[in-house]
N, C-alpha and C. Protein backbone atom coordinates (compact mmCIF):
# COMPACT_ATOMS: atom_id res chain seq x y z
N UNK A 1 -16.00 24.12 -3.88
CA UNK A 1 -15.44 22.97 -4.59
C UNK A 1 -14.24 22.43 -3.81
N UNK A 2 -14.35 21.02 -3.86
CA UNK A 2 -12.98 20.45 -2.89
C UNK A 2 -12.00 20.42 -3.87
N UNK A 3 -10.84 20.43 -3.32
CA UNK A 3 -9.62 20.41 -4.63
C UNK A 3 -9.23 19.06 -4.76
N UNK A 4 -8.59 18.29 -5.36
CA UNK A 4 -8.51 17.26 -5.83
C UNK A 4 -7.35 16.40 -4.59
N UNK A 5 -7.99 14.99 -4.62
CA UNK A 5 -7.32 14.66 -3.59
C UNK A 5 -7.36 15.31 -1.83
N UNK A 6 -8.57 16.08 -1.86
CA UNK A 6 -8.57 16.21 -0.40
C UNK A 6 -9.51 15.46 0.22
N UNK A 7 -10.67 14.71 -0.60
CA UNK A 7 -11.29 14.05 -0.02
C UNK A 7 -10.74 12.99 1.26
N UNK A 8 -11.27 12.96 2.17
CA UNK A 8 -11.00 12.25 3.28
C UNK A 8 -11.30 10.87 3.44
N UNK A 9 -10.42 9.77 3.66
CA UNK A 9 -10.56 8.46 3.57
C UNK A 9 -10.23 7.91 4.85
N UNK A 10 -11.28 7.22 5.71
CA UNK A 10 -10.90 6.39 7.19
C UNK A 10 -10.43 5.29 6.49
N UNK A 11 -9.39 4.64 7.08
CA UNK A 11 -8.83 3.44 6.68
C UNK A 11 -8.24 1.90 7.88
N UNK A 12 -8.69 1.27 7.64
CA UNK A 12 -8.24 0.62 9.25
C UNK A 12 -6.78 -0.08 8.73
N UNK A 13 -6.09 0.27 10.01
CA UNK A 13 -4.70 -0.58 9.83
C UNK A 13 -4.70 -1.20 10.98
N UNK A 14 -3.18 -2.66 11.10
CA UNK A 14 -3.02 -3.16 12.23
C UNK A 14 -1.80 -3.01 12.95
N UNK A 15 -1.55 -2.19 13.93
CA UNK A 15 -0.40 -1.87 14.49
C UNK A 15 -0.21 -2.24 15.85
N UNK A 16 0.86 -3.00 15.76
CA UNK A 16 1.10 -3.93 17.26
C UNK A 16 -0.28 -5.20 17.84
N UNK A 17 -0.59 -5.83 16.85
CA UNK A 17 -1.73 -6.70 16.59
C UNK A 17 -3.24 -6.17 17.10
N UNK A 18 -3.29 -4.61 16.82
CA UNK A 18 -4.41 -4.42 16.99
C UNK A 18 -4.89 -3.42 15.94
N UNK A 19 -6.53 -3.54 15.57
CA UNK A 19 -6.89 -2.77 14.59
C UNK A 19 -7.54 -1.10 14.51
N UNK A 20 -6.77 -0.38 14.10
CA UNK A 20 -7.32 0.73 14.39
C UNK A 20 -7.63 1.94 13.15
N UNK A 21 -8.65 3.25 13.75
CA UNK A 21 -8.66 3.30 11.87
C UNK A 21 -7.87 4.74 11.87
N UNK A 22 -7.83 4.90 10.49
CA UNK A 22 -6.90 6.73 10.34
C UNK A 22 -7.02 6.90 8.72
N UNK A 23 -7.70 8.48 9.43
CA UNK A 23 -8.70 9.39 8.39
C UNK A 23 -7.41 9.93 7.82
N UNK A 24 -7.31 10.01 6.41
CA UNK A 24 -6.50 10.84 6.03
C UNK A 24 -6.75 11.32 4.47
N UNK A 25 -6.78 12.38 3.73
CA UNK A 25 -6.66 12.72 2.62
C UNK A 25 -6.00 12.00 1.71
N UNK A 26 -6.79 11.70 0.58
CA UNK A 26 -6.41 11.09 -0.58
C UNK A 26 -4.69 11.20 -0.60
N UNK A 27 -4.34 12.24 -1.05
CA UNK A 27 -3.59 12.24 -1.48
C UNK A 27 -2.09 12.10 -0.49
N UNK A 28 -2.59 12.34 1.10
CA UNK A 28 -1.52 11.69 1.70
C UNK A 28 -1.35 9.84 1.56
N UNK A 29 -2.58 9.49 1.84
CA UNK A 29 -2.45 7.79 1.84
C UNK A 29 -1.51 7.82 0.47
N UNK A 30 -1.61 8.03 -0.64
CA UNK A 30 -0.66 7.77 -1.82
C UNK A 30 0.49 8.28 -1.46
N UNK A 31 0.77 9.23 -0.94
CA UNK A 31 2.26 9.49 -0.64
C UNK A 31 3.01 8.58 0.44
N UNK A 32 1.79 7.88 0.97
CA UNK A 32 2.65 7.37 2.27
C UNK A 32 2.84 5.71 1.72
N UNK A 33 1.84 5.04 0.95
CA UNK A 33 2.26 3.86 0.21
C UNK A 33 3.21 4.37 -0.37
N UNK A 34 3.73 4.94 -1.50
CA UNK A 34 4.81 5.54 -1.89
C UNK A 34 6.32 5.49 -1.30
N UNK A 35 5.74 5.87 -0.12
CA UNK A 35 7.14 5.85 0.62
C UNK A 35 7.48 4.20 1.10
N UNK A 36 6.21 3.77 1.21
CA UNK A 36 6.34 2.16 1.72
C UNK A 36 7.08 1.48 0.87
N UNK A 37 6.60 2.28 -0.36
CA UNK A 37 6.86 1.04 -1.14
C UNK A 37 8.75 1.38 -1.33
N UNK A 38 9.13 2.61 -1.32
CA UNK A 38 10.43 2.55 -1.85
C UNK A 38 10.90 2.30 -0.53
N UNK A 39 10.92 1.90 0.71
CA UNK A 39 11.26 1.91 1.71
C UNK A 39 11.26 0.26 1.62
N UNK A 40 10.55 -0.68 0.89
CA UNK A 40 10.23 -1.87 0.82
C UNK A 40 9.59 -2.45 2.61
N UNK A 41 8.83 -1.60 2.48
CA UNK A 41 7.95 -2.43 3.92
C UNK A 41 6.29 -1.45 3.46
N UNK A 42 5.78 -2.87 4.05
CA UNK A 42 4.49 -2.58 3.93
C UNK A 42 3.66 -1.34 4.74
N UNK A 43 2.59 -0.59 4.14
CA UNK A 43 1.67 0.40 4.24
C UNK A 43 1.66 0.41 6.20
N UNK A 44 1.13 -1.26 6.34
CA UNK A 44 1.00 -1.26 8.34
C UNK A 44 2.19 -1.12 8.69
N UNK A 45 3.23 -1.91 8.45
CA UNK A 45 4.69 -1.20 8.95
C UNK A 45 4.98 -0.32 9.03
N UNK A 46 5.06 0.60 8.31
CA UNK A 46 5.75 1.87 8.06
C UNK A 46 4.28 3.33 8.99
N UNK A 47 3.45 2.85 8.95
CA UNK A 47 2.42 3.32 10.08
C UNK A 47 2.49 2.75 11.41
N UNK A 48 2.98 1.59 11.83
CA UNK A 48 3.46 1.32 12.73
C UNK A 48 4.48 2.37 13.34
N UNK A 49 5.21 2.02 12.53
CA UNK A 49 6.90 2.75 13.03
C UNK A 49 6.33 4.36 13.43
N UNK A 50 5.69 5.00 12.64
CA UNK A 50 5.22 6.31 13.00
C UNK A 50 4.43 6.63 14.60
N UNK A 51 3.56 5.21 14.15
CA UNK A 51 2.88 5.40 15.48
C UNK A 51 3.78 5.36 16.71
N UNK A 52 5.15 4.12 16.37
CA UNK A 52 6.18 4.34 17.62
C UNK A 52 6.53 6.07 18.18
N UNK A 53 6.83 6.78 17.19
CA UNK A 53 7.55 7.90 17.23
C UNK A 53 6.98 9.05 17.68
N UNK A 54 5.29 8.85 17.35
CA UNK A 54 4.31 10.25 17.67
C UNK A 54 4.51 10.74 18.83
N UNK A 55 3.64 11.55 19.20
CA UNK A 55 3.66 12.22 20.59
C UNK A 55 1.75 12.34 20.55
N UNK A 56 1.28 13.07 19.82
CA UNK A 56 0.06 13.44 19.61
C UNK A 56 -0.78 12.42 18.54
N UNK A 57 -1.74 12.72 17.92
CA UNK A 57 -2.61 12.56 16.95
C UNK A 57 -2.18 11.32 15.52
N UNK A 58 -2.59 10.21 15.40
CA UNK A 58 -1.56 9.42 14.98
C UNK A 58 -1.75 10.22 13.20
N UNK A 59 -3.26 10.67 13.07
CA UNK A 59 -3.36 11.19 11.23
C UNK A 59 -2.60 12.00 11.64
N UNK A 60 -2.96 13.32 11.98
CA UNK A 60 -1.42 14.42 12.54
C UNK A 60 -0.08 13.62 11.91
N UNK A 61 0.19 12.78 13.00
CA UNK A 61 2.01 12.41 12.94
C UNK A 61 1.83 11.76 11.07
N UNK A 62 1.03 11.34 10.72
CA UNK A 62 1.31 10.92 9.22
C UNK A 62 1.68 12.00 8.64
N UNK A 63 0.95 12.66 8.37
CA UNK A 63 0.85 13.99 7.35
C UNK A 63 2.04 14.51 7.91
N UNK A 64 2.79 14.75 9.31
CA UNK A 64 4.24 15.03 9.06
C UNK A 64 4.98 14.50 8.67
N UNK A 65 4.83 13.34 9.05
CA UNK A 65 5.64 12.40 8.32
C UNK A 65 5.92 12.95 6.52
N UNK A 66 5.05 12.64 6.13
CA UNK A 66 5.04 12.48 4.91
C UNK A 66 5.29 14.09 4.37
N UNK A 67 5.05 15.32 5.29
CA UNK A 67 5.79 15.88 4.75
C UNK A 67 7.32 16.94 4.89
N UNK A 68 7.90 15.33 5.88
CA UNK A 68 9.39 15.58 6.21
C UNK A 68 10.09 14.79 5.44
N UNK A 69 9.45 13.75 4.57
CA UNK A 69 9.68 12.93 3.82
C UNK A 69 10.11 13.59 2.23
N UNK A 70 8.82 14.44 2.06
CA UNK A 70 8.91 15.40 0.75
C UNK A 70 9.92 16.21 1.38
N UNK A 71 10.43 17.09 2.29
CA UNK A 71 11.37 17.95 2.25
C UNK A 71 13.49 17.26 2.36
N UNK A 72 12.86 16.22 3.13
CA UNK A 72 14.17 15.28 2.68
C UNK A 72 14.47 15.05 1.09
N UNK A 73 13.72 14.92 0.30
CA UNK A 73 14.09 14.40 -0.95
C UNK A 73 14.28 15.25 -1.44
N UNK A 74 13.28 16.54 -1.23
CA UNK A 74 13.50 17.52 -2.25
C UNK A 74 15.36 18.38 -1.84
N UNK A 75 15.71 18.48 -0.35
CA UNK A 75 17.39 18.76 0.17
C UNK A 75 18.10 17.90 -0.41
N UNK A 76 17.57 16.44 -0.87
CA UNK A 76 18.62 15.33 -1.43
C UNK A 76 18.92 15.27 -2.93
N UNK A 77 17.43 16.01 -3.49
CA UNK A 77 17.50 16.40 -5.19
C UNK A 77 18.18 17.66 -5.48
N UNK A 78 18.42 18.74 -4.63
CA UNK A 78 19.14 19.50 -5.04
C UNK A 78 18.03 20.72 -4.94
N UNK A 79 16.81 20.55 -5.01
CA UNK A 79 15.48 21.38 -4.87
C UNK A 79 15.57 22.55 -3.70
């Protein structure tokens, strides 16, 4: 049985005017709009900017992203 939210979703975005796609688990794409949104820039922006920063694998660099993102908030909540 898959656990919830691991299903895998290809998604195409456009970064630096070109279109490209990135597989990622349900439940990261929601964390990473999430962050877009309180960040107030859009889903391709804020995948942009990542893609600036990677080194490797651009799904890879998301999923860190997103979860250096959760460990920032949770050091900033007191968690």
């Amino acid at each position: 049985m898959t656990p919830p939210g691991a299903n895998s979703r290809k998604r195409s975005v456009l970064i630096a005017g070109h279109h490209t796609s990135v597989s990622l688990e349900d439940d990261f794409w929601a964390a990473l709009k999430e962050i877009a949104e309180a960040r107030g820039v859009s889903l391709n922006r804020l995948i942009a900017e990542i893609d600036r920063e990677r080194g490797g694998n651009l799904s890879s660099a998301i999923r860190i992203f997103v979860l250096h993102n959760l460990k920032e908030a949770r050091r900033a909540g007191g968690k």
